[in-house]
Protein backbone atom coordinates (compact mmCIF):
# COMPACT_ATOMS: atom_id res chain seq x y z
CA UNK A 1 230.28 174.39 203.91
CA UNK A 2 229.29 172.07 201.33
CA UNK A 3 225.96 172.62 199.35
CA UNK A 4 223.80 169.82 200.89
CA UNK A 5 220.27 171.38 200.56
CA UNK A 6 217.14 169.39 201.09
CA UNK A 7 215.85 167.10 198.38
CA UNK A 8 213.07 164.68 198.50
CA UNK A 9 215.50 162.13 198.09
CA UNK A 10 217.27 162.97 201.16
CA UNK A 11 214.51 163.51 203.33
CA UNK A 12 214.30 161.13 206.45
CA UNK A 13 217.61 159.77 206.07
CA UNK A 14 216.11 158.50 202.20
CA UNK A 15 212.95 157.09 203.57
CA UNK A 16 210.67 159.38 201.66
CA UNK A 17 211.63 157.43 198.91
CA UNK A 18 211.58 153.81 200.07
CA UNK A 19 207.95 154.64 201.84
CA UNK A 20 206.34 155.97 198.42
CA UNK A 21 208.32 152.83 196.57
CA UNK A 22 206.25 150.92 199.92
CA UNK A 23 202.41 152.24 199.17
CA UNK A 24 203.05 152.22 195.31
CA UNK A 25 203.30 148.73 195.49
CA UNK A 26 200.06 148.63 197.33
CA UNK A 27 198.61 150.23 194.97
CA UNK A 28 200.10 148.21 192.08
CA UNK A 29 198.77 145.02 193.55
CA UNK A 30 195.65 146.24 194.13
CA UNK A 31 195.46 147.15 190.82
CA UNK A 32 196.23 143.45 189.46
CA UNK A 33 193.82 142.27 192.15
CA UNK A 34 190.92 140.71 189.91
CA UNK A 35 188.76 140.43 193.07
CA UNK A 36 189.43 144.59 193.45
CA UNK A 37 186.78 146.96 191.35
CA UNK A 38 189.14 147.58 188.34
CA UNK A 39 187.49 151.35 187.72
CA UNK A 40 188.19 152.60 191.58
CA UNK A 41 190.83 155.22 191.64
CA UNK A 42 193.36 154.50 194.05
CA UNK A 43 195.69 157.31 195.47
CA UNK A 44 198.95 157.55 197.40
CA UNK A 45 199.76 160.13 200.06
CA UNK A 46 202.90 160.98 201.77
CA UNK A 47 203.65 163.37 204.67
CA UNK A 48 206.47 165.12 205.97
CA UNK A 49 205.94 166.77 208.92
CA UNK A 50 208.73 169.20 210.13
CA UNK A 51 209.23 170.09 213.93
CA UNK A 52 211.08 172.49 214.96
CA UNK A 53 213.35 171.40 217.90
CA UNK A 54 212.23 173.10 221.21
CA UNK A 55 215.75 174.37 221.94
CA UNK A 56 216.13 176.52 219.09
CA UNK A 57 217.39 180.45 219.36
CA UNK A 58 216.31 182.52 217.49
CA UNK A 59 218.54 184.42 215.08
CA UNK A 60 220.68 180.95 215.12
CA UNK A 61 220.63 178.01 212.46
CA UNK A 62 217.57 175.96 213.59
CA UNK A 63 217.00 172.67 213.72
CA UNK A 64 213.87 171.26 212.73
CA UNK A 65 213.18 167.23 213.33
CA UNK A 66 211.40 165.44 210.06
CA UNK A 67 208.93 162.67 209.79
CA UNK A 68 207.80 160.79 206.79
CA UNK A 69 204.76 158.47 206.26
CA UNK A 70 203.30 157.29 203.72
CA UNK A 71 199.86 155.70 203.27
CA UNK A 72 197.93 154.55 199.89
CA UNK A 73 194.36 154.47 199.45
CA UNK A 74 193.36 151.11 197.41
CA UNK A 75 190.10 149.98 195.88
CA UNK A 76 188.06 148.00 197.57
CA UNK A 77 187.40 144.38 197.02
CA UNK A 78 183.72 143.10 195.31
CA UNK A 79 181.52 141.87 197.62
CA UNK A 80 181.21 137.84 197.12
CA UNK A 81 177.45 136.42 197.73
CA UNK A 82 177.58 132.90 199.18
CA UNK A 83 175.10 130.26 200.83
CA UNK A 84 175.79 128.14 203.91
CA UNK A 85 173.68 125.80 205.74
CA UNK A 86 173.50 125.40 209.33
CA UNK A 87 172.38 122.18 210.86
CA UNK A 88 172.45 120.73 214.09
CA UNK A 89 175.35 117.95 215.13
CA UNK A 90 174.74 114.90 216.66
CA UNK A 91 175.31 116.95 220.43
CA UNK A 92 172.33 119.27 219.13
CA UNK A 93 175.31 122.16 218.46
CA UNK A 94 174.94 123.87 215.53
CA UNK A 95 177.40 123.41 212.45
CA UNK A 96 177.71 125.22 209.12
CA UNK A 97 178.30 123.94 205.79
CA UNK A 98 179.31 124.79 202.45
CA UNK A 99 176.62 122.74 200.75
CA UNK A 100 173.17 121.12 202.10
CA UNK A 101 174.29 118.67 204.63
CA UNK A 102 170.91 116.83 204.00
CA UNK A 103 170.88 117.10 199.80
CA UNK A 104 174.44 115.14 200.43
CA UNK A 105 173.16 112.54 202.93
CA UNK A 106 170.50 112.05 200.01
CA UNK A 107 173.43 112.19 197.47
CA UNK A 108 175.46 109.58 199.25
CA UNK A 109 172.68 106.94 199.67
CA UNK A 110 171.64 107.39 196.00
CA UNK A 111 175.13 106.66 195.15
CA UNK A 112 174.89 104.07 197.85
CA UNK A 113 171.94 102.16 196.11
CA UNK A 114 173.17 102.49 192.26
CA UNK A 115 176.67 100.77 193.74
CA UNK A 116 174.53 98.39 195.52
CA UNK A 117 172.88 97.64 191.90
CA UNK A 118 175.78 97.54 190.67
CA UNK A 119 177.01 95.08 192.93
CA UNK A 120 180.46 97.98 193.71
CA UNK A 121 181.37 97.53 197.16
């Protein structure tokens, strides 16, 4: 019988591998994410669980079913403080905007007038 004893790398068909290659990744992204909080530590954990089958004997070779999973545990992103305004619509709905709906109304017939004076149509 050849030697073919259990190795990380053979676990799950090879999978333990390619699912740690999967979260770290994750994790290196995260890293390189400027909107992430650079000084969180970020961690990686895979699992193998092992099941033995239900028809084993004992005193026989027994078989025992694996699982892998990974999952990675990443920084979280800083919070982002924004305004909106909310004003009504025409239909009396209400609508929210990115800047003061009625500073740009203001804006645009200031603009309106100095093109006026400036006799730009």
């Amino acid at each position: 019988m050849k030697d073919s004893k259990v190795k990380l790398s053979t676990v799950g068909k090879g999978r333990a591998e390619a699912v740690f290659q999967r979260e770290m990744t994750k994790v290196l992204e995260n890293i390189s994410d400027p909107a992430a909080d650079p000084t969180k530590k970020r961690s990686i954990t895979l699992t193998i669980e092992l099941t033995p089958d239900k028809n084993n004997i004992p005193g026989q070779t027994f078989a025992v079913n694996t699982t892998v999973s990974g999952k990675s545990a990443l920084a979280p992103f800083k919070a982002v403080s924004d305004t909106i305004y909310i004003d009504q619509g025409a239909e009396g709905e209400a609508q929210a905007f990115n800047s003061d709906p009625k500073e740009a109304s203001t804006l645009d017939a200031v603009r309106a007038a100095q093109n006026e004076i400036q006799g730009v149509s």
